[in-house]
C-alpha atoms as a PDB file:
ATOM      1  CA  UNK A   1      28.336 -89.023 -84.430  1.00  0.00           C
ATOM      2  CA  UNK A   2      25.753 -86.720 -82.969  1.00  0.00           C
ATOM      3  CA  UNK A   3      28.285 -85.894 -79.721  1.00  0.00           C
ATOM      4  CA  UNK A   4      31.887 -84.461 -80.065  1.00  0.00           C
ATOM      5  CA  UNK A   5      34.413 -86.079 -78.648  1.00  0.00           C
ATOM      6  CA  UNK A   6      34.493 -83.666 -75.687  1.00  0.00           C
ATOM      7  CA  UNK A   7      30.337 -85.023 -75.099  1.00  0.00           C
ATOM      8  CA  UNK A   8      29.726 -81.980 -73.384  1.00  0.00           C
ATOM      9  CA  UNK A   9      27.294 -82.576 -70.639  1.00  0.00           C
ATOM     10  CA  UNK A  10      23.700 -80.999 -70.540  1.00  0.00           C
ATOM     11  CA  UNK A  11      24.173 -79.039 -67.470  1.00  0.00           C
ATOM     12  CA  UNK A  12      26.967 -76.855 -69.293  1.00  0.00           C
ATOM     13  CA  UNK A  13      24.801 -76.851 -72.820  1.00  0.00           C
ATOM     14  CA  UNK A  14      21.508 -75.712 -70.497  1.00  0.00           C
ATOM     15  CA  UNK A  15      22.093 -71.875 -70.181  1.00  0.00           C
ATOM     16  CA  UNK A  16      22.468 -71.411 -73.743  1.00  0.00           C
ATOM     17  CA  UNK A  17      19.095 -73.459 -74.025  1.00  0.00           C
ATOM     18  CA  UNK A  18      19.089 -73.696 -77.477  1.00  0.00           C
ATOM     19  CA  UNK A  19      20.385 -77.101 -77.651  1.00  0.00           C
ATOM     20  CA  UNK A  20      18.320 -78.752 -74.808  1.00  0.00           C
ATOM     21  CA  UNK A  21      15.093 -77.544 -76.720  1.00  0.00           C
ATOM     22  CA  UNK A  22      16.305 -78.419 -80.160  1.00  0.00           C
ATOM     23  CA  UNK A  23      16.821 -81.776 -79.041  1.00  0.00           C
ATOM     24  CA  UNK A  24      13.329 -82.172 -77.722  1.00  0.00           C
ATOM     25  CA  UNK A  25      11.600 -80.454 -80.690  1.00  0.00           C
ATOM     26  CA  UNK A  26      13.526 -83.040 -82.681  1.00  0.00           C
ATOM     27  CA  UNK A  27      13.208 -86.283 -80.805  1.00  0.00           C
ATOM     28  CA  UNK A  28      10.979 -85.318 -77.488  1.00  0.00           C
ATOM     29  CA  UNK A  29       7.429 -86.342 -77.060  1.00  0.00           C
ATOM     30  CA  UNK A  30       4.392 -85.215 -75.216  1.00  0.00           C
ATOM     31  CA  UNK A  31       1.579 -87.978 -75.002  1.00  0.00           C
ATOM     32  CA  UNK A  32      -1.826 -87.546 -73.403  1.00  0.00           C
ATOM     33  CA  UNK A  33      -3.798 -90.503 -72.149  1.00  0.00           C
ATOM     34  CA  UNK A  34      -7.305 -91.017 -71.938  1.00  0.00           C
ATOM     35  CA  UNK A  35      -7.287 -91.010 -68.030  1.00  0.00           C
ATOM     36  CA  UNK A  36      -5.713 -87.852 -67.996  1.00  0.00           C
ATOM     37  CA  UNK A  37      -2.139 -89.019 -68.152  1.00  0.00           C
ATOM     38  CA  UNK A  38       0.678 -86.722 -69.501  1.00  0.00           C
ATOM     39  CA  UNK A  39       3.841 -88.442 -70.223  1.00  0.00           C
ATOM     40  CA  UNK A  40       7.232 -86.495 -71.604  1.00  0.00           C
ATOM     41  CA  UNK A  41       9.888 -88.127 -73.123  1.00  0.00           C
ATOM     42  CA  UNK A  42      12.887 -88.617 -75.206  1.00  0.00           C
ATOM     43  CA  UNK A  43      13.630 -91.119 -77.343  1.00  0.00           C
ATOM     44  CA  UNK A  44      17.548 -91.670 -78.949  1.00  0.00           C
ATOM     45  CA  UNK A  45      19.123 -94.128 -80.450  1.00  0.00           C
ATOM     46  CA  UNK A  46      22.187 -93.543 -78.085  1.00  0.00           C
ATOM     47  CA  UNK A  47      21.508 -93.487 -74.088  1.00  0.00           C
ATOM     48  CA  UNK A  48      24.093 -90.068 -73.826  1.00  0.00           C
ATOM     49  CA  UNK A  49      21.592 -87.788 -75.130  1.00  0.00           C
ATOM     50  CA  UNK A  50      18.567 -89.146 -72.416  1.00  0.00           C
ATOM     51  CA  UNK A  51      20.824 -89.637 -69.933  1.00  0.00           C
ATOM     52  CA  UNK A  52      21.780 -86.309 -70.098  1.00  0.00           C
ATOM     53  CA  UNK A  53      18.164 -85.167 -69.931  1.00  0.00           C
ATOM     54  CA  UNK A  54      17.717 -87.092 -66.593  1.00  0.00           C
ATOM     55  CA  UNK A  55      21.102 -86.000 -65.075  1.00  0.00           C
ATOM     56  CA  UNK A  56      19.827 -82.345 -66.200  1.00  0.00           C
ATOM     57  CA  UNK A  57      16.538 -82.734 -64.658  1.00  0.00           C
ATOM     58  CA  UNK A  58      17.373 -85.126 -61.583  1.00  0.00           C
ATOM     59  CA  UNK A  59      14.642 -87.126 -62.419  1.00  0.00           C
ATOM     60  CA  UNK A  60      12.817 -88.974 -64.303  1.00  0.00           C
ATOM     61  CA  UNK A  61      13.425 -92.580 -65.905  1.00  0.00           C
ATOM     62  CA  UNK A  62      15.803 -94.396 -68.675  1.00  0.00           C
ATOM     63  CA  UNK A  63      14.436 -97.583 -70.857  1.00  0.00           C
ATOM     64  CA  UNK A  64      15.929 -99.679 -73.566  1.00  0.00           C
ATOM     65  CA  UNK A  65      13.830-101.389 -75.947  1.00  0.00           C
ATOM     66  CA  UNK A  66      14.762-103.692 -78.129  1.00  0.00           C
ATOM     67  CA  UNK A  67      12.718-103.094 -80.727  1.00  0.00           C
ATOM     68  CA  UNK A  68      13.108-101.464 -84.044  1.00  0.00           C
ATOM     69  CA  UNK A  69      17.735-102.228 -83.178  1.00  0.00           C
ATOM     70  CA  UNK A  70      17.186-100.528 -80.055  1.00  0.00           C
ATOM     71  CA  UNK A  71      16.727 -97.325 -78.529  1.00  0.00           C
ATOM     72  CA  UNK A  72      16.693 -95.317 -75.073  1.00  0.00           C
ATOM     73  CA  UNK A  73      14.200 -93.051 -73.870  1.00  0.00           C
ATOM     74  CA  UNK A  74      13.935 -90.572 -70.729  1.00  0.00           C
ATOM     75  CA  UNK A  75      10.213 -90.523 -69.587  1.00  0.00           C
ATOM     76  CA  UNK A  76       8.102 -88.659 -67.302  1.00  0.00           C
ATOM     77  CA  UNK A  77       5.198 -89.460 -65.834  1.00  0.00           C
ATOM     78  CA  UNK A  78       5.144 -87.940 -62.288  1.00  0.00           C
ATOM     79  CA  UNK A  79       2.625 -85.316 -61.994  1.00  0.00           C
ATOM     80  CA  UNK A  80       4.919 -83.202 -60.498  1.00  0.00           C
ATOM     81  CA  UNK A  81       8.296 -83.601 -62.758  1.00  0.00           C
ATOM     82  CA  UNK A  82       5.649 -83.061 -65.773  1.00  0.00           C
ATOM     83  CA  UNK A  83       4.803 -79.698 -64.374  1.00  0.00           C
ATOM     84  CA  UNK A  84       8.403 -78.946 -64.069  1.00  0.00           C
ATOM     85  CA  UNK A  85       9.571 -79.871 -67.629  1.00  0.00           C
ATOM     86  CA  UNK A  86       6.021 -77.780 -68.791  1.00  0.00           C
ATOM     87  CA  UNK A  87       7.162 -74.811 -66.913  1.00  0.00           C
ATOM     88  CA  UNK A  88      10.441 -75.020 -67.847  1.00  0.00           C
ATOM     89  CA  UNK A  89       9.393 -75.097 -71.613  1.00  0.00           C
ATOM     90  CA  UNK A  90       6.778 -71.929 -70.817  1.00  0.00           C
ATOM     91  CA  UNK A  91       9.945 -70.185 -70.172  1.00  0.00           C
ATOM     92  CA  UNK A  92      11.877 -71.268 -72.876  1.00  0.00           C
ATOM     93  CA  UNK A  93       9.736 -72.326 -75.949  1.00  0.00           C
ATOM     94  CA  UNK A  94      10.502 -74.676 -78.975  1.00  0.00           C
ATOM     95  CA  UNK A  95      10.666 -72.113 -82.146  1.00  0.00           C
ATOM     96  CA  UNK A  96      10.483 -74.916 -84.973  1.00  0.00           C
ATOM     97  CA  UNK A  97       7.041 -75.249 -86.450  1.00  0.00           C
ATOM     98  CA  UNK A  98       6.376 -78.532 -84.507  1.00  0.00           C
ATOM     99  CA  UNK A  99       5.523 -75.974 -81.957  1.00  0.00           C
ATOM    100  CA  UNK A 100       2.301 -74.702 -83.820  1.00  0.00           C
ATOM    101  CA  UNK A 101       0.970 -78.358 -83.665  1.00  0.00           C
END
């Protein structure tokens, strides 16, 4: 399973920060839209990990789709929260090469 037993919350994993951005280098995406849109998200097969994103945050949304067995993602579309989560990852950058992309 991807969480210990112990499922160690995001707000105790945050400081080291290494974890929150390896998740989203692994399973977080950035989309643009053609009206100008910027949407973040995260996208697990298990709602911990998202939830834990939006309990980390404070904000933000969780969805279930069926599709493909099922999945949960944390979004953001807010103008605002997206400027958070961009400043938050100006301060503490993805290093895998996903990043050069």
């Amino acid at each position: 399973a991807l969480l210990s037993a112990k499922r160690t919350p995001v707000r105790r994993a945050l400081p080291k920060h290494g974890w929150f951005r390896g998740m989203f280098d692994a399973d977080g995406t950035v989309t643009l839209k053609e009206d100008g849109e910027i949407t973040i998200s995260v996208t697990q097969k298990y709602k911990e990990i998202p939830l834990y994103y939006k309990e980390c945050f404070n904000f933000g949304n969780l969805y279930f789709d069926k599709s493909r067995n099922g999945y949960w993602t944390w979004a953001v579309c807010n103008e605002h929260d997206v400027s958070n989560i961009i400043n938050y990852f100006k301060h503490y950058p993805v290093y895998s090469h996903r990043r050069q992309k």
